[in-house]
Protein backbone atom coordinates (compact mmCIF):
# COMPACT_ATOMS: atom_id res chain seq x y z
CA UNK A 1 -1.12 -6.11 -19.55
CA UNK A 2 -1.91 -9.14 -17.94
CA UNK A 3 -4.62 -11.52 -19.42
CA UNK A 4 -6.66 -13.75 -17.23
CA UNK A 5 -4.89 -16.72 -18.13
CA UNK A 6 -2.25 -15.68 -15.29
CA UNK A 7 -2.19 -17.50 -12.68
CA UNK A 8 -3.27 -14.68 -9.66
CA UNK A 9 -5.63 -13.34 -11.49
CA UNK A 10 -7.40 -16.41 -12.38
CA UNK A 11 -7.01 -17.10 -8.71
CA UNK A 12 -8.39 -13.88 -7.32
CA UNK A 13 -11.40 -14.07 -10.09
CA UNK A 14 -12.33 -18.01 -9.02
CA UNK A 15 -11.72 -17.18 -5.30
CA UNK A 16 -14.68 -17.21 -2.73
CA UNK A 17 -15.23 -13.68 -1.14
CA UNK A 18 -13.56 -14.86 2.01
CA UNK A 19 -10.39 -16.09 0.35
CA UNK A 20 -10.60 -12.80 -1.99
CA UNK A 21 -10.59 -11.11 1.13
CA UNK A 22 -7.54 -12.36 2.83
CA UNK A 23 -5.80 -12.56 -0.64
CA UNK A 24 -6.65 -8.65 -0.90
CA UNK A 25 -6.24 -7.93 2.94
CA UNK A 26 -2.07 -8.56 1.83
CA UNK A 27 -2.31 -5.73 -0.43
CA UNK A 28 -4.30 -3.45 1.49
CA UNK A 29 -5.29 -3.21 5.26
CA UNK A 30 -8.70 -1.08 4.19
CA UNK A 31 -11.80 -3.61 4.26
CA UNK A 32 -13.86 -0.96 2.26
CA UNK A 33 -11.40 -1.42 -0.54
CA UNK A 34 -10.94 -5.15 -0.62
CA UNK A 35 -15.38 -5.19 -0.58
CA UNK A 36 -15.13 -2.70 -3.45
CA UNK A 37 -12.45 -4.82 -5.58
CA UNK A 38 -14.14 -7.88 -4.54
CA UNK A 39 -18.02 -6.82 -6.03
CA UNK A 40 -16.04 -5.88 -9.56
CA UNK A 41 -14.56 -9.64 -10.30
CA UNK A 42 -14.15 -11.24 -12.25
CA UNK A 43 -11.52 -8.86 -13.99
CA UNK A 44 -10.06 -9.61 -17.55
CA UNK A 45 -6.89 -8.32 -17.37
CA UNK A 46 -4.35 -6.43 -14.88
CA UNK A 47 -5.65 -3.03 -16.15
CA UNK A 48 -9.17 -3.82 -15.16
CA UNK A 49 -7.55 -4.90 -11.80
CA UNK A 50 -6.27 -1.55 -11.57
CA UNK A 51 -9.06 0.65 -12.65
CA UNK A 52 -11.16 -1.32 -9.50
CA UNK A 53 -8.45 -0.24 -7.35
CA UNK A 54 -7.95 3.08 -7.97
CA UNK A 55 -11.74 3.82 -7.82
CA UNK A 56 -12.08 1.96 -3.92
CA UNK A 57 -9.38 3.97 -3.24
CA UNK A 58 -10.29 7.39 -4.46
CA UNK A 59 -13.65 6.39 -2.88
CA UNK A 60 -12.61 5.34 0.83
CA UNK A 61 -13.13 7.41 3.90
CA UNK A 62 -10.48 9.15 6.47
CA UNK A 63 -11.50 6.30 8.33
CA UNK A 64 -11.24 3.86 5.93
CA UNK A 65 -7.84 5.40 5.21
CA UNK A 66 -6.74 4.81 8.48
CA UNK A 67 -7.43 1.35 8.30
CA UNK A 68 -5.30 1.29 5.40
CA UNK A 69 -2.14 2.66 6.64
CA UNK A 70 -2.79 0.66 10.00
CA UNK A 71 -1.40 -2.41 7.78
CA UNK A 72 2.13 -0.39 6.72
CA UNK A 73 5.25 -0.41 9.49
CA UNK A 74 7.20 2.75 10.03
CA UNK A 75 9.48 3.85 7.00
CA UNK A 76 12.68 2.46 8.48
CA UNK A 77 11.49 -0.25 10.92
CA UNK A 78 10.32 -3.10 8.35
CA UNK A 79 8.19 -5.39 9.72
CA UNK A 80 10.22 -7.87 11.25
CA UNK A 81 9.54 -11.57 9.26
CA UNK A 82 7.48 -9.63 6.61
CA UNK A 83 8.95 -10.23 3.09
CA UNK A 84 6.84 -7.33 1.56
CA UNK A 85 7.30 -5.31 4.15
CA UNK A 86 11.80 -6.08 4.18
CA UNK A 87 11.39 -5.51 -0.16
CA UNK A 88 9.53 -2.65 0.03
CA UNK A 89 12.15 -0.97 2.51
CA UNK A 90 15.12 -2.35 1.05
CA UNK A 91 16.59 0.53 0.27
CA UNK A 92 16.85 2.40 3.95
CA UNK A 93 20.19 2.27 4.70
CA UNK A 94 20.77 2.05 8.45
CA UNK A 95 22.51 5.06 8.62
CA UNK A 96 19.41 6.85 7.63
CA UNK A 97 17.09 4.75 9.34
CA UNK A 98 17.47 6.67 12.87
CA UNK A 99 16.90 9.66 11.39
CA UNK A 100 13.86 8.49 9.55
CA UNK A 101 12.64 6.96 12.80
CA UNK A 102 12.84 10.28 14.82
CA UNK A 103 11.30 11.96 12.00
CA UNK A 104 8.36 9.33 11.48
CA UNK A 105 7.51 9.92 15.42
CA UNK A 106 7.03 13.67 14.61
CA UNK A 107 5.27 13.33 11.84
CA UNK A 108 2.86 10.88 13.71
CA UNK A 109 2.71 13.51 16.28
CA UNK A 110 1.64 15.79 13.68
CA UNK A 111 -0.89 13.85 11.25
CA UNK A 112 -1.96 10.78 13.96
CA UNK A 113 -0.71 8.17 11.71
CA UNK A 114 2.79 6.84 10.33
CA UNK A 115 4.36 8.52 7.42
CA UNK A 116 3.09 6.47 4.13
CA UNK A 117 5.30 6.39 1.39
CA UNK A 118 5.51 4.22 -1.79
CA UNK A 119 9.01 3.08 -0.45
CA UNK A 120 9.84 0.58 -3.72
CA UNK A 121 12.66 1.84 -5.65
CA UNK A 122 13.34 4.78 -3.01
CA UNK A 123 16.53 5.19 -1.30
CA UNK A 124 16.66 6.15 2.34
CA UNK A 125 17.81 9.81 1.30
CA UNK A 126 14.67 10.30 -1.00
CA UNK A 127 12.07 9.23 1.72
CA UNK A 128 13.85 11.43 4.19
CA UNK A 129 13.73 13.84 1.92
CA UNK A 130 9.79 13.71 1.11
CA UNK A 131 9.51 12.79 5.14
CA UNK A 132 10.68 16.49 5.90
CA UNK A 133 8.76 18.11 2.93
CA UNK A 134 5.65 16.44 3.81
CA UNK A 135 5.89 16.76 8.15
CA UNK A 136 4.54 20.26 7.98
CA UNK A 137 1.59 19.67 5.23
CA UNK A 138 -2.28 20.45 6.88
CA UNK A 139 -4.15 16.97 7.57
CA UNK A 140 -5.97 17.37 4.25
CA UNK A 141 -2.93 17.65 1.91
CA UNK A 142 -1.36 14.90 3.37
CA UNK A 143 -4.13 12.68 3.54
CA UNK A 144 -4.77 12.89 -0.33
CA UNK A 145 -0.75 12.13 -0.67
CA UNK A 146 -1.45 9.01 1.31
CA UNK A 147 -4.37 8.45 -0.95
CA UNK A 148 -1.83 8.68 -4.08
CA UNK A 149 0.82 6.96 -1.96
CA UNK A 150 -1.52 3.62 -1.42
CA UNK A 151 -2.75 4.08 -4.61
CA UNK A 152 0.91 2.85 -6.21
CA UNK A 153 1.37 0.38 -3.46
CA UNK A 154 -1.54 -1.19 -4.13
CA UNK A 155 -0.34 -1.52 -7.60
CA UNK A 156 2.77 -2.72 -6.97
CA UNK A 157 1.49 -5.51 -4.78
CA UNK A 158 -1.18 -6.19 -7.24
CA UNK A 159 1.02 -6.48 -10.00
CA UNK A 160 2.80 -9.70 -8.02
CA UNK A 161 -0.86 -10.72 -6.79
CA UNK A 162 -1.61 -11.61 -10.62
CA UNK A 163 1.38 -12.78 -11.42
CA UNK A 164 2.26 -15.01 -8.92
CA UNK A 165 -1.32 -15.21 -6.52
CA UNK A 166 0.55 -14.11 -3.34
CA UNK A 167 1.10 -10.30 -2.82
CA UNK A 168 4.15 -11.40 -0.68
């Protein structure tokens, strides 16, 4: 647990909402989510950071969603010049990341949106692996696995927000 003595934290509590906004925009695309973590500052700990989070999130829209995953690259393709984006990707191994490519274009084919995966800690093999269990779900399975999905990256990028005060 982190108290609000750490230095993000105290930054994102003390920040105006347009500098909470752009601080939050680096952990999650979705406006309606940084508005909803925004109204509950100032937070007291990492917990209560996380218990704002997971209720924007459980309470955002498909459209809202979209918005969301608009901010995350292709599993495979980082971001080119995007340290979060390079970590949380690290472990695609190129000889994987054709493969997971090809597949991501299918499944966007399929769902209108890139595959979203909490990628940190994930080799290439297990994302292809979830890529081809998930391709064939129905729109509303797979939107409430994107739902979970964000869920942890948000918490993994919230987690270095409040420690360090840059999601990055």
């Amino acid at each position: 647990m982190t108290s609000s003595a750490s230095p993000g934290l105290a930054r994102l509590n003390s920040a105006t909402a347009s500098d909470a906004a752009g601080l939050l925009h680096e952990v999650c695309a979705s406006r309606s989510w940084g508005a909803a973590v925004i109204a509950g500052r100032p937070y007291q700990d990492l917990d209560a950071l996380f218990a704002a989070s997971d209720a924007a999130m459980a309470g955002l829209t498909a459209d809202d969603l979209a918005e969301a995953m608009a901010g995350h690259p292709p599993i495979g393709r980082p971001k080119p010049g995007d340290p979060t984006s390079e970590r949380e990707q690290a472990g695609v191994q190129e000889s994987v990341r054709e493969e997971l490519l090809e597949l991501n274009l299918a499944y966007q084919d399929a769902h209108g949106h890139v595959f979203l995966i909490c990628a940190t800690g994930r080799t290439g093999d297990q994302m292809l692996a979830a890529l081809k269990e998930r391709i064939g779900n129905d729109t509303d399975t797979e939107r409430e696995i994107v739902r979970a999905e964000l869920g942890k990256i948000n918490r993994i990028r919230l987690t270095r927000l409040a420690a360090e005060g840059d999601p990055s």
